[in-house]
Protein backbone atom coordinates (compact mmCIF):
# COMPACT_ATOMS: atom_id res chain seq x y z
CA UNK A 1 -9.95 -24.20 101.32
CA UNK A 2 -7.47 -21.71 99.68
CA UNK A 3 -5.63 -21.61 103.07
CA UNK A 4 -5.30 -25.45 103.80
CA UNK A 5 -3.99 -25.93 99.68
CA UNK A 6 -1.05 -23.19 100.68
CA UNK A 7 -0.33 -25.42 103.60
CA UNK A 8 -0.15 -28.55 101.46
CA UNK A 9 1.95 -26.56 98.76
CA UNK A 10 4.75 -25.61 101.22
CA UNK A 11 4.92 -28.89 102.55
CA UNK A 12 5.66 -30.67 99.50
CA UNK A 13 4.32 -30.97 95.68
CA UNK A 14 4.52 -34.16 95.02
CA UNK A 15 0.98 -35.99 94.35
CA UNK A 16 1.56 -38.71 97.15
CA UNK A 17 2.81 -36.36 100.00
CA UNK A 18 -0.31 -34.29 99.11
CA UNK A 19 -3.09 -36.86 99.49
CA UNK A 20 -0.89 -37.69 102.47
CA UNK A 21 -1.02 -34.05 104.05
CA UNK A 22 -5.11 -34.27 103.14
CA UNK A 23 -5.88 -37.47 104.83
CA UNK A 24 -3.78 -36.44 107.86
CA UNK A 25 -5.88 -33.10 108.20
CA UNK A 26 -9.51 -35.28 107.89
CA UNK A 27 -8.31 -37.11 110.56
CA UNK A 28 -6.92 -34.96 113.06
CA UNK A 29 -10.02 -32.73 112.45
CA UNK A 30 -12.57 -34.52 114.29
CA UNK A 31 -9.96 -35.51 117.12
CA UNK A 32 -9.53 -31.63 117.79
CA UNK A 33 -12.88 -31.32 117.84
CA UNK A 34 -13.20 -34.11 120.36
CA UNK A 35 -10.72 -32.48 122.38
CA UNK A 36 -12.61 -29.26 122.83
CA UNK A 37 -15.43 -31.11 123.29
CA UNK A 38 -14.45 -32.24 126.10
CA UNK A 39 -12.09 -29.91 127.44
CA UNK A 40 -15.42 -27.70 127.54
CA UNK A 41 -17.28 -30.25 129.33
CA UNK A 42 -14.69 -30.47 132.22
CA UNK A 43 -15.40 -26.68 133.26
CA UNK A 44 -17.30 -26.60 136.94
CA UNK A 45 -17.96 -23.70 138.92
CA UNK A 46 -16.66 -24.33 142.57
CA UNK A 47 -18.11 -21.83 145.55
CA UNK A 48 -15.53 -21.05 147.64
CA UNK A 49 -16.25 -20.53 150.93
CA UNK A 50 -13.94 -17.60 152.59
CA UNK A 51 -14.27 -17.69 156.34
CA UNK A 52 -15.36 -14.08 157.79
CA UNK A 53 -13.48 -13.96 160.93
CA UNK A 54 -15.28 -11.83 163.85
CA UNK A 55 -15.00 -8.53 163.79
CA UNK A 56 -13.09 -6.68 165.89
CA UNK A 57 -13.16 -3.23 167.68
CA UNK A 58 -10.15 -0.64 165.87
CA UNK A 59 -9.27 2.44 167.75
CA UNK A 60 -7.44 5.59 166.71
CA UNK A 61 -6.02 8.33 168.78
CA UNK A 62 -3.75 10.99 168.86
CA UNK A 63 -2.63 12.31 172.32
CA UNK A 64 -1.25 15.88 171.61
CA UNK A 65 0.32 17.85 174.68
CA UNK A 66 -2.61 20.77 175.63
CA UNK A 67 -4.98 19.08 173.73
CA UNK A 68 -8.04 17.16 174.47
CA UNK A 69 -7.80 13.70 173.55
CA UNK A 70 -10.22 12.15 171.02
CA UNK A 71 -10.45 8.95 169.50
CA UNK A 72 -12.13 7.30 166.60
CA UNK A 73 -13.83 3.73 167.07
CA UNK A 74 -14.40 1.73 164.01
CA UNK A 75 -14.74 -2.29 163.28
CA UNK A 76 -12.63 -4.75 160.77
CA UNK A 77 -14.25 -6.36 158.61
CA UNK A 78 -13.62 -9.29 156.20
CA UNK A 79 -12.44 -9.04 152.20
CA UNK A 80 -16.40 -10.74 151.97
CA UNK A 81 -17.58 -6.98 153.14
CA UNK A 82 -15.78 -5.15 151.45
CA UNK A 83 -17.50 -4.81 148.31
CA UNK A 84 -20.60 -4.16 150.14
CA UNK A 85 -20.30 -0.10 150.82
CA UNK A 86 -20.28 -0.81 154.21
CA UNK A 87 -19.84 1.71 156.96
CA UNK A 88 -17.20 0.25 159.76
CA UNK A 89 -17.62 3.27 162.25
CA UNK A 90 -19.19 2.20 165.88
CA UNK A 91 -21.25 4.21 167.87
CA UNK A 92 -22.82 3.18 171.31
CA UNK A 93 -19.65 2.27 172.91
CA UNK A 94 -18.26 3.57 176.16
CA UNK A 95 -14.62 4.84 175.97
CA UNK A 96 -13.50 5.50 179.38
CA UNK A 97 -9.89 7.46 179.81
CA UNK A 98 -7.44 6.81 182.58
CA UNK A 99 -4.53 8.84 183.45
CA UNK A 100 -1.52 7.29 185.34
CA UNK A 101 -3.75 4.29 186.01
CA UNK A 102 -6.91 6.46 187.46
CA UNK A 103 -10.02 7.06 185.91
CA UNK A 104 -9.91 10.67 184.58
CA UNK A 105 -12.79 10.89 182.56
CA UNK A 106 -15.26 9.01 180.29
CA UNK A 107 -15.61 10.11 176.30
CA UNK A 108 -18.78 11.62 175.15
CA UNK A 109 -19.66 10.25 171.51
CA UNK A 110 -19.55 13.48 168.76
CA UNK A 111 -20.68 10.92 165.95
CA UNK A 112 -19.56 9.09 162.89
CA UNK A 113 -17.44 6.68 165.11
CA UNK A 114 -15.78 10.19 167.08
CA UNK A 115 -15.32 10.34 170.87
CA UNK A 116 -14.05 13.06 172.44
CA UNK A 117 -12.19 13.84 176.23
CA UNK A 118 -12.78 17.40 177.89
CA UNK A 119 -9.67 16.31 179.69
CA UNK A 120 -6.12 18.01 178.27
CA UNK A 121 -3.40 16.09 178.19
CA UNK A 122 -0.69 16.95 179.85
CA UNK A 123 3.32 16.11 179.47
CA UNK A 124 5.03 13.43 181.63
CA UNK A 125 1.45 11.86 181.96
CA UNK A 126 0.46 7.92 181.02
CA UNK A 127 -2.68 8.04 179.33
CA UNK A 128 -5.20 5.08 178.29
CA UNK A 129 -8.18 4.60 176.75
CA UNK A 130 -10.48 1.38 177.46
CA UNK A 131 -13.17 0.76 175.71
CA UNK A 132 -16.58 -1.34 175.70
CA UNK A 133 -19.13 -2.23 173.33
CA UNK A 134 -21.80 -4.87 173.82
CA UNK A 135 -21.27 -6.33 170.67
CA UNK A 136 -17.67 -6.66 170.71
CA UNK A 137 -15.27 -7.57 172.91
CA UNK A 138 -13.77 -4.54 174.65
CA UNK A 139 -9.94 -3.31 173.87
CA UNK A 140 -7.44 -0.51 175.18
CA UNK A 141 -4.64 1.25 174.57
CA UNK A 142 -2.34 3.24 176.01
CA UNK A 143 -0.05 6.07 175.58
CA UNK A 144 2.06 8.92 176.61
CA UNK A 145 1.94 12.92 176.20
CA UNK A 146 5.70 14.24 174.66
CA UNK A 147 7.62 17.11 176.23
CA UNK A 148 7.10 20.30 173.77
CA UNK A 149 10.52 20.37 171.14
CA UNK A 150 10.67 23.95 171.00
CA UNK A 151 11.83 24.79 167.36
CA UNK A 152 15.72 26.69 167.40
CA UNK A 153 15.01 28.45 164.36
CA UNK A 154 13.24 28.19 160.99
CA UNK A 155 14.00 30.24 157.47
CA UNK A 156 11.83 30.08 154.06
CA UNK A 157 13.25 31.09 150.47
CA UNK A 158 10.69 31.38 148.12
CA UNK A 159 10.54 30.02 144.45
CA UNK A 160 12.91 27.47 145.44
CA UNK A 161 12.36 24.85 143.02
CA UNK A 162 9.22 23.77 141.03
CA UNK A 163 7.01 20.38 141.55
CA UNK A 164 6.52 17.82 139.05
CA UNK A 165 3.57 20.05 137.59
CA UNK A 166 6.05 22.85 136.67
CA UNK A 167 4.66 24.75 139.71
CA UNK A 168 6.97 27.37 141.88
CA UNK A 169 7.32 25.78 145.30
CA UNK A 170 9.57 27.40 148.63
CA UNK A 171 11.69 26.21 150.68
CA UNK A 172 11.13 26.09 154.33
CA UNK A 173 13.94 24.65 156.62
CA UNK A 174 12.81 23.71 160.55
CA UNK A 175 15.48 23.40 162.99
CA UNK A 176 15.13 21.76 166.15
CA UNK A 177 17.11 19.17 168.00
CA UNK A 178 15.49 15.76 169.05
CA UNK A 179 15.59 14.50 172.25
CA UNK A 180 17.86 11.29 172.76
CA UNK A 181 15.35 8.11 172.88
CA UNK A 182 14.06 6.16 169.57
CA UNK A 183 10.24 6.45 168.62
CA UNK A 184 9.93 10.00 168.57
CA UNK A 185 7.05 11.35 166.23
CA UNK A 186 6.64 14.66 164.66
CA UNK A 187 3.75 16.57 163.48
CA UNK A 188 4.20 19.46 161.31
CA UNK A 189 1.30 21.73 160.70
CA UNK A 190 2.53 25.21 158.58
CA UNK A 191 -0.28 27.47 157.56
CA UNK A 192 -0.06 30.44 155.28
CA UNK A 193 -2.23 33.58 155.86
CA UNK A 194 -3.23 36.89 154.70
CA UNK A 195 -5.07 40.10 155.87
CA UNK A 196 -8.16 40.60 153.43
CA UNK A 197 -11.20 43.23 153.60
CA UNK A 198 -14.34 41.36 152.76
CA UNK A 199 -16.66 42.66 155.31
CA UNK A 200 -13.87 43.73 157.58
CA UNK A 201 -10.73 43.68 157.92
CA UNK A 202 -9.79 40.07 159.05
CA UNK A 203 -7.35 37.60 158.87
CA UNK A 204 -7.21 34.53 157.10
CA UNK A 205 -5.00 31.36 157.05
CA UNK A 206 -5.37 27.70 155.06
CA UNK A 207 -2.81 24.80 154.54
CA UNK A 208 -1.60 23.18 151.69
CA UNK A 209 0.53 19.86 151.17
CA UNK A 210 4.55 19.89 151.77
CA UNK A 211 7.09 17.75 150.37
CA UNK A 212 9.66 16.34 152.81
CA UNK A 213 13.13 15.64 151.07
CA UNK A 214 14.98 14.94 154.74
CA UNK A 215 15.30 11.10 154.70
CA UNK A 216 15.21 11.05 158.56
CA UNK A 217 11.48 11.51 157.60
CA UNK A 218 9.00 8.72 156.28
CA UNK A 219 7.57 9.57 153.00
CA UNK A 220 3.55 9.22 152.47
């Protein structure tokens, strides 16, 4: 009540502008509360049906000059699955490898959706993979083994400037020249290593995470 007579007192303070500003608020009070009334009554829950397309077969591989090829065969799945923990990696499917157009060899599974060639691949050499699955219908693709880049020369200063965590990071600087031709990709692997005695004298490496500031690069 003490909120509704402040309201009437800045409006005016006049008798007949107050009985005015009173008789308005009695009646606009129950049309409000018809309003919500039925505003609340026109709220309807609607299932929406999303279609789930079929799923499809999804393969990954990498074919690395001197290195057997292996592949990784999983399955798409719809945004209705995908709050469902589900596991997309296929097993029982037959990935068969062809090189210039010939059957080379066939993959042998190695789990969790993995296939893997004893076959090396070697440069100048068309490679494909074709694969079957009873429950799926089948897919290849096909690919190419790059000529080695052999690297001209490489130089690391250490300490060269810090990362956003205010830790020491060095500065390593590759050269090599890329052959003419677009769609060149590049791998870089660097691994660190040290001679320890543990049980022996041995050698050990590991690999961290590198920050690429040459824009010819794609950033992650």
């Amino acid at each position: 009540m003490q909120s509704v007579q402040h309201l009437i007192a800045v409006a005016g303070t006049s008798s007949w502008r107050s009985r005015f500003s009173i008789n308005m608020l009695k009646a606009f009070a129950p049309a409000a509360l018809a309003c919500s009334v039925v505003l609340a009554s026109c709220e309807k829950t609607i299932p929406v049906n999303i279609p789930s397309p079929p799923a499809k077969l999804v393969l990954n591989a990498v074919v690395m000059r001197g290195d057997s090829i292996r592949a990784q065969l999983t399955r798409s799945f719809s945004n209705a699955e995908s709050g469902n923990n589900i596991n997309p990696t296929v097993i029982g499917a037959t990935v068969v490898l062809y090189r210039d157009g010939v059957i080379a060899d066939t993959l042998e599974p190695m789990g969790d959706g993995m296939y893997q060639s004893g076959t090396l691949a070697e440069a100048g050499h068309r490679y494909k993979l074709s694969v079957t699955h009873p429950a799926y219908p089948a897919i290849e693709a096909e690919s190419a083994a790059p000529d080695a880049v052999p690297i001209q020369s490489w130089d690391i200063t250490q300490n060269a400037r810090t990362n956003p965590d205010n830790g020491d990071q060095d500065l390593l600087r590759i050269r090599f020249r890329d052959p003419a031709g677009a769609g060149d990709h590049y791998i870089l692997q660097v691994l660190g290593g040290y001679y320890a005695m543990i049980e022996e004298l041995d050698f050990y490496d590991w690999g961290d995470c590198m920050n690429i500031t040459d824009p010819s690069f794609e950033s992650p």
